[in-house]
C-alpha atoms as a PDB file:
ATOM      1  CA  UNK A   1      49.473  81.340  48.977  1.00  0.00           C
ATOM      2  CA  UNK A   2      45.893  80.869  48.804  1.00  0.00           C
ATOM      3  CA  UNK A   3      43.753  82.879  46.473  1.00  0.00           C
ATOM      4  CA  UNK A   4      42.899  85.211  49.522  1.00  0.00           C
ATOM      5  CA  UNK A   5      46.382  86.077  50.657  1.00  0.00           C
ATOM      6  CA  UNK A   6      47.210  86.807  46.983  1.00  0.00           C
ATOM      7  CA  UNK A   7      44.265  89.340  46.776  1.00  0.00           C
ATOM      8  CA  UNK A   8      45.066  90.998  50.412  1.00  0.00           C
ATOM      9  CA  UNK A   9      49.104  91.459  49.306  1.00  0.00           C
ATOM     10  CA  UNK A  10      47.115  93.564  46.293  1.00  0.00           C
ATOM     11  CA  UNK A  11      47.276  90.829  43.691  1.00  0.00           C
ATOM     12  CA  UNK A  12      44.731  90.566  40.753  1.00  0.00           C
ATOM     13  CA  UNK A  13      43.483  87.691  39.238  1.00  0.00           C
ATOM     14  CA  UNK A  14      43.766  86.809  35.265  1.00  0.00           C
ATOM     15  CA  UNK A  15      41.837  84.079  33.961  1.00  0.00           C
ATOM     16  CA  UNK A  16      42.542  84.112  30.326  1.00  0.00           C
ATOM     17  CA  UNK A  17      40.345  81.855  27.846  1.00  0.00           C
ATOM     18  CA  UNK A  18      42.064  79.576  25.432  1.00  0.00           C
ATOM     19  CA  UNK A  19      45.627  77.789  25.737  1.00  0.00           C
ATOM     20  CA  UNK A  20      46.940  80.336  28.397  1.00  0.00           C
ATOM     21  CA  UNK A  21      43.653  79.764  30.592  1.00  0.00           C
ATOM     22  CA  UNK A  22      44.795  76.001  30.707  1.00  0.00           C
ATOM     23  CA  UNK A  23      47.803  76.786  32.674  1.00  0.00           C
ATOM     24  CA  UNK A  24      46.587  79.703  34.768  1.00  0.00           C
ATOM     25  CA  UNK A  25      44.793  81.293  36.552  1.00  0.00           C
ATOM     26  CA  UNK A  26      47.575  83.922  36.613  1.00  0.00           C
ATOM     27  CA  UNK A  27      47.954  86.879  39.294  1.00  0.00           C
ATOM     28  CA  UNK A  28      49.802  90.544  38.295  1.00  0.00           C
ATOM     29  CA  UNK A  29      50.488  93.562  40.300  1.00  0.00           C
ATOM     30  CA  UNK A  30      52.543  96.423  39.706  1.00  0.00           C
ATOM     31  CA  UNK A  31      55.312  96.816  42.253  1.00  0.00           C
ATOM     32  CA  UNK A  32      57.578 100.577  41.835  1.00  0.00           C
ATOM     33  CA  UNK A  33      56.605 100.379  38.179  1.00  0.00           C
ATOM     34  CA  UNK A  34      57.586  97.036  37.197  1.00  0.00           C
ATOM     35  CA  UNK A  35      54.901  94.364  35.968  1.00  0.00           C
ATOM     36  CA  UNK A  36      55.216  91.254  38.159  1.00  0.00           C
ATOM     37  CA  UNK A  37      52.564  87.967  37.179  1.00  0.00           C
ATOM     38  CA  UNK A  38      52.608  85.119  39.621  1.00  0.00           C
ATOM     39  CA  UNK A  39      51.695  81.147  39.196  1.00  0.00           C
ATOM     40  CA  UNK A  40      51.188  78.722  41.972  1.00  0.00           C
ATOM     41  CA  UNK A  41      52.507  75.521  40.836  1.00  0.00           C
ATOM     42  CA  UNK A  42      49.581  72.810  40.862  1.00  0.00           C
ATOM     43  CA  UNK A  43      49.982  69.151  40.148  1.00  0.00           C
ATOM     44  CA  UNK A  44      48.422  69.406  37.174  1.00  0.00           C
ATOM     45  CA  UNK A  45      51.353  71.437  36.003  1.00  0.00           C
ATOM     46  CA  UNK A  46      54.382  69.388  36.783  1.00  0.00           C
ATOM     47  CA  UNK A  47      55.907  66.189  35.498  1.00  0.00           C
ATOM     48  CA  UNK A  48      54.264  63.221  37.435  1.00  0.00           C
ATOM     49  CA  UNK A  49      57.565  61.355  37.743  1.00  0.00           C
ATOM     50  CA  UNK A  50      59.726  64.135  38.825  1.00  0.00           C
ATOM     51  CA  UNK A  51      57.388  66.395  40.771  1.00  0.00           C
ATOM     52  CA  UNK A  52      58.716  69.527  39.241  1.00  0.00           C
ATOM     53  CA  UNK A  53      57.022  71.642  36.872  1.00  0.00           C
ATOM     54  CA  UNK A  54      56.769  71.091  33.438  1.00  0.00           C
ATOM     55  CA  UNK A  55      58.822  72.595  30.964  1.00  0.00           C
ATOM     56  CA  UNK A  56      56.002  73.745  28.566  1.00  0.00           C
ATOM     57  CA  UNK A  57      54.133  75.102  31.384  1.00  0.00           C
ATOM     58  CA  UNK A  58      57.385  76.961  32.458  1.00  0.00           C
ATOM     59  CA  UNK A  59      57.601  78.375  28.894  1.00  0.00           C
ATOM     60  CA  UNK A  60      54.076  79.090  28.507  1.00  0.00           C
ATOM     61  CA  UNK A  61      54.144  81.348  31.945  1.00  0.00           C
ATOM     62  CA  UNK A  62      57.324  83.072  30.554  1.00  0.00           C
ATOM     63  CA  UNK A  63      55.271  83.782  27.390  1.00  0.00           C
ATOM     64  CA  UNK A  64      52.316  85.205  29.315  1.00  0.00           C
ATOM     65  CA  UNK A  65      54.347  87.387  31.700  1.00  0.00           C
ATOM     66  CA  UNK A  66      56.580  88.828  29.010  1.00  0.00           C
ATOM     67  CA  UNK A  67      53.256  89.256  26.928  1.00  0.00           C
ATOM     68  CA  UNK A  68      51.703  91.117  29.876  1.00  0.00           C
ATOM     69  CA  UNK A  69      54.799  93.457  29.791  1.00  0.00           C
ATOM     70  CA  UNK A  70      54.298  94.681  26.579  1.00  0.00           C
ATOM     71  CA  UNK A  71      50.727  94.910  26.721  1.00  0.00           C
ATOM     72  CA  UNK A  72      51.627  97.622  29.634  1.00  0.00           C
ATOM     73  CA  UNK A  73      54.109  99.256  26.895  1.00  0.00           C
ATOM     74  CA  UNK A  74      51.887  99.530  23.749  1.00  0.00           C
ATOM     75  CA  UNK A  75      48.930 100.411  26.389  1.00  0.00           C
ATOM     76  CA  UNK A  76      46.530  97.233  24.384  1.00  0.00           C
ATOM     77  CA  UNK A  77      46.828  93.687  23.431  1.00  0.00           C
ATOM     78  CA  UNK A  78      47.551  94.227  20.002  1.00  0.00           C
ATOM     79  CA  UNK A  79      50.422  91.777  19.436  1.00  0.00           C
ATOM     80  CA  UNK A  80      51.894  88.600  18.751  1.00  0.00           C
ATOM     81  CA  UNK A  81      55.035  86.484  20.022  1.00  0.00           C
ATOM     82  CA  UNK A  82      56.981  85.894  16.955  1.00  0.00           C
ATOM     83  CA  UNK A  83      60.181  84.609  18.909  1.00  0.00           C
ATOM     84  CA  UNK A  84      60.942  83.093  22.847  1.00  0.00           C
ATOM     85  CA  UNK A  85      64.107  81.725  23.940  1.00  0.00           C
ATOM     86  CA  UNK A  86      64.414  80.365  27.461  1.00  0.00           C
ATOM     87  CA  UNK A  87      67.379  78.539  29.681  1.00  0.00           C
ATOM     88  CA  UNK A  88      65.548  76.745  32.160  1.00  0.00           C
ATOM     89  CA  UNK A  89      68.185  77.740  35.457  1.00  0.00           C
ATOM     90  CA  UNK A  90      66.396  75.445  38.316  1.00  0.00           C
ATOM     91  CA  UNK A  91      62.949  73.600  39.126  1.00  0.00           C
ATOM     92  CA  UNK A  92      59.659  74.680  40.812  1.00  0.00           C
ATOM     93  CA  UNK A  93      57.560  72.586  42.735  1.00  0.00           C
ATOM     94  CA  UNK A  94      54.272  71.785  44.044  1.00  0.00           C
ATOM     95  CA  UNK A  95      52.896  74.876  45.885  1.00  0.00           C
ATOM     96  CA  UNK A  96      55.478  76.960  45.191  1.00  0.00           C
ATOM     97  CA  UNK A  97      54.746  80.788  44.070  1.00  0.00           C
ATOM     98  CA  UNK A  98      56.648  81.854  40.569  1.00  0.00           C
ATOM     99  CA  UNK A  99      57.064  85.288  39.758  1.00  0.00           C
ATOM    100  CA  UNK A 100      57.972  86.598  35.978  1.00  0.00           C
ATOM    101  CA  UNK A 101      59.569  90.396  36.251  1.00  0.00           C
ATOM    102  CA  UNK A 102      59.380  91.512  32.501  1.00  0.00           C
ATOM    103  CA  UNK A 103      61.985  94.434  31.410  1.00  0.00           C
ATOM    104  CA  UNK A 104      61.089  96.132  28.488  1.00  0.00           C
ATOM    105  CA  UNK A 105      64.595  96.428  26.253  1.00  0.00           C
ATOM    106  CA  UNK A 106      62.601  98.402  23.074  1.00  0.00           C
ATOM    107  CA  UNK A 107      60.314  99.159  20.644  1.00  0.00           C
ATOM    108  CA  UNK A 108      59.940 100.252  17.220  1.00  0.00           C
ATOM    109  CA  UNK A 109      56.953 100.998  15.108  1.00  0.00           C
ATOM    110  CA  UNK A 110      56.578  97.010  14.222  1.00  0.00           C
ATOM    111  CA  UNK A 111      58.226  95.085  17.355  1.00  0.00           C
ATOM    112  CA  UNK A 112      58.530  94.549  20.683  1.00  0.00           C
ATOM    113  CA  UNK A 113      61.972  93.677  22.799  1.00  0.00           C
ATOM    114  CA  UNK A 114      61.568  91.782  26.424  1.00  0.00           C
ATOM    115  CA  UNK A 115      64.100  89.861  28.706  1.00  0.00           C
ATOM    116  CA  UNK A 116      62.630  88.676  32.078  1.00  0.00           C
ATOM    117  CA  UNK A 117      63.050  86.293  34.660  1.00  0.00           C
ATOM    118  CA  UNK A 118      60.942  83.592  36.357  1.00  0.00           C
ATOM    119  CA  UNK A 119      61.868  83.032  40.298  1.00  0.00           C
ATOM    120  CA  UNK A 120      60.529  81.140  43.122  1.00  0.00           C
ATOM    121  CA  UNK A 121      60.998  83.767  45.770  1.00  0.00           C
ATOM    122  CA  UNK A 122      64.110  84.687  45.529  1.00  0.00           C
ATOM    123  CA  UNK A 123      65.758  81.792  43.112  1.00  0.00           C
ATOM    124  CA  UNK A 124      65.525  81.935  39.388  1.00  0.00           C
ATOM    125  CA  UNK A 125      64.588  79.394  37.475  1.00  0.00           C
ATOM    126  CA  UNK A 126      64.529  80.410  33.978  1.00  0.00           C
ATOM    127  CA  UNK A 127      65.603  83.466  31.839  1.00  0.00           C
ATOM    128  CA  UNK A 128      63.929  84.371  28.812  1.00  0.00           C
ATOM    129  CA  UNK A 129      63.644  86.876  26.118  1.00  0.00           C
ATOM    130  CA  UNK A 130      61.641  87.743  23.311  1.00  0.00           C
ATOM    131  CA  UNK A 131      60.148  89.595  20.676  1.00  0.00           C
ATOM    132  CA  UNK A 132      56.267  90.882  20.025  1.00  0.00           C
ATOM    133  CA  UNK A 133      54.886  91.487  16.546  1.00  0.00           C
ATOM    134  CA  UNK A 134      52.871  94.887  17.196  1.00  0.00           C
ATOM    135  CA  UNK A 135      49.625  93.909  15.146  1.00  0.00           C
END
């Protein structure tokens, strides 16, 4: 998708500044009230001998699109990823569109629970879960 087609299908842009901003720039939409945040995979994100993204760059998105979930659930970005596990399922590729659905599992007063899933249309490639320190 070029960065036109993602703004007609009703697609923002995110450019965030520090490590996040190195991997992005990310795009998020709400679709029946779940938070979806896409990636096109660029060169500069895979592994030069394999042509497949990068792992860190895989978990980094994870991070981001969970993150972006619970921003929508404490309504500001008030909080910190104290703990990510992932199980990388398949590979993405060059040009390819990945989509993190975040599921928000619960909150209390001091933390955040998240599971989500990155695909590549309809194929997922890694699960993940976490938990946000509210700050």
């Amino acid at each position: 998708m070029t960065e036109h087609e993602f703004e007609a299908a009703g697609w923002q842009k995110v450019a965030p500044k520090g490590h996040s901003g190195m991997v992005g720039p990310f795009w998020t939409k709400r679709d029946n009230g779940v938070r979806l945040v896409c990636l096109k995979a660029e060169e500069r994100h895979c592994n030069s001998h394999l042509g497949t993204v990068h792992g860190g760059v895989l978990m980094t998105f994870a991070d981001v699109g969970l993150g972006f979930g619970v921003v929508d659930a404490l309504g500001a970005p008030k909080c910190a990823t104290a703990d990510l596990q992932i199980q990388f399922l398949s590979t993405a590729k060059v040009g390819e569109v990945m989509t993190c659905e975040a599921q928000l599992m619960r909150q209390t007063k001091d933390l955040v629970f998240m599971r989500g899933v990155v695909s590549v249309q309809d194929r997922p490639i890694v699960a993940v879960s976490g938990i946000w320190k509210i700050l």
